[in-house]
Protein backbone atom coordinates (compact mmCIF):
# COMPACT_ATOMS: atom_id res chain seq x y z
CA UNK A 1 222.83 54.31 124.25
CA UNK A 2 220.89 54.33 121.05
CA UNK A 3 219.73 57.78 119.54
CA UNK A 4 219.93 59.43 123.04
CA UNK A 5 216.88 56.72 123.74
CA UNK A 6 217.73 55.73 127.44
CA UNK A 7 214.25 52.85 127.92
CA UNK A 8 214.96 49.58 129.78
CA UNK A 9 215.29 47.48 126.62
CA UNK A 10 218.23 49.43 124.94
CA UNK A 11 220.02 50.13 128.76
CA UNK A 12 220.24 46.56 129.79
CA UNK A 13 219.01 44.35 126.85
CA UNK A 14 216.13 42.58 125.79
CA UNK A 15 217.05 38.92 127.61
CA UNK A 16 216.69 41.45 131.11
CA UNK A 17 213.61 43.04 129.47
CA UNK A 18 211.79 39.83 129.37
CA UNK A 19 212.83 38.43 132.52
CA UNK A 20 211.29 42.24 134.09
CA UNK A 21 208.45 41.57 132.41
CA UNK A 22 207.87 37.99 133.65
CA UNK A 23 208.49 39.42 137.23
CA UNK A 24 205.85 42.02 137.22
CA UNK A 25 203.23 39.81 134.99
CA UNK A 26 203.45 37.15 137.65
CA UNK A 27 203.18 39.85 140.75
CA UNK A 28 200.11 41.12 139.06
CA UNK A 29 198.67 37.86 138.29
CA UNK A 30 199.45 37.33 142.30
CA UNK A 31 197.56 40.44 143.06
CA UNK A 32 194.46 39.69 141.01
CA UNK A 33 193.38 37.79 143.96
CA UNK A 34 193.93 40.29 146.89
CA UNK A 35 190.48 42.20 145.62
CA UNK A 36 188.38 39.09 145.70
CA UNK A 37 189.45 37.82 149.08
CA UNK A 38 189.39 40.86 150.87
CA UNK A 39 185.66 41.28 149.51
CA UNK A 40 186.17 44.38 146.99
CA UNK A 41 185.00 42.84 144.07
CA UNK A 42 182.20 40.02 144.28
CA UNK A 43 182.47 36.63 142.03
CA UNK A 44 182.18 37.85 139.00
CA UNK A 45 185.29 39.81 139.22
CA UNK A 46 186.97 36.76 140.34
CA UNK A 47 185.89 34.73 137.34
CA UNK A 48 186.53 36.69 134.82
CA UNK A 49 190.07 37.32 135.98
CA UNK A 50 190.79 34.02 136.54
CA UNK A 51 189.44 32.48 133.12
CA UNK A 52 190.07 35.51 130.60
CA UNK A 53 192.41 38.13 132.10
CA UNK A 54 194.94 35.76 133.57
CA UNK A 55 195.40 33.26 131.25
CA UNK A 56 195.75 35.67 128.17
CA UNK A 57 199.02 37.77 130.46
CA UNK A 58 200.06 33.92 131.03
CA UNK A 59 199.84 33.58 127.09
CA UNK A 60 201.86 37.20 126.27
CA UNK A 61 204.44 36.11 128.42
CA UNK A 62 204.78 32.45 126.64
CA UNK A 63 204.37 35.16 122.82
CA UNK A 64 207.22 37.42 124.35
CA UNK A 65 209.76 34.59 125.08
CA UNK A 66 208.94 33.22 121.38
CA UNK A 67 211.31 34.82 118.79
CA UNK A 68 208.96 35.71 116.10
CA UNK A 69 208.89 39.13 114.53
CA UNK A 70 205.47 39.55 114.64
CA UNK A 71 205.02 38.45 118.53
CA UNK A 72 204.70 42.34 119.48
CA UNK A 73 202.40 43.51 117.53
CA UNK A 74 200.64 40.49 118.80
CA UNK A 75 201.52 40.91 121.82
CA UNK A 76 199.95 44.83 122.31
CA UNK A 77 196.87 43.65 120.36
CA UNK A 78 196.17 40.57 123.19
CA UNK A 79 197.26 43.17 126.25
CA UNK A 80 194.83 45.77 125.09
CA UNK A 81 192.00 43.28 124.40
CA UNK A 82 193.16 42.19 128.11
CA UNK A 83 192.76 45.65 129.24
CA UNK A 84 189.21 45.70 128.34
CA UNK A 85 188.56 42.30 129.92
CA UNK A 86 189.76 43.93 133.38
CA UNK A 87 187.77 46.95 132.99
CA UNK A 88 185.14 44.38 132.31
CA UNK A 89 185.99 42.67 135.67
CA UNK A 90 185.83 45.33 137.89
CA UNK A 91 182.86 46.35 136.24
CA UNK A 92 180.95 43.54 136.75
CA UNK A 93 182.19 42.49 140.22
CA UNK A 94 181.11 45.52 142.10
């Protein structure tokens, strides 16, 4: 263990970091759905999700599995712009 530093990167390597990461993306990208059809959000929820908010987590993953050194600061940039496009979501789909 590096430095005392116990995260899940340095405990059981990046290749098992990624593959954690494509796990949970795709869960979440399954549960984007479950507000719309159970009539939480309206449309507009739905849309945005599905044409901004989706595909950019689709494109991060595609980023994290590229080895390019500056894929993470990309990476963080495009999740917190994604961030905003959620709040933007649920916003507008009430």
């Amino acid at each position: 263990v590096k430095n005392n530093l116990r995260t899940y990167p340095i405990v059981y390597g990046i290749k098992k970091s990624k593959i954690l990461m494509m796990i949970l993306s795709l869960i979440l990208i399954a549960a984007t759905f479950y507000p719309f059809i159970t009539e939480i959000y309206k449309i507009e929820y739905f849309l945005i999700v599905m044409t901004i908010v989706n595909p950019l987590l689709v494109y991060c993953l595609k980023l994290l599995f590229e080895e390019q050194p500056e894929n993470p600061v990309r990476i963080s940039s495009l999740l917190k712009l994604n961030m905003i496009f959620g709040l933007a979501a649920i916003y507008f789909g009430k």
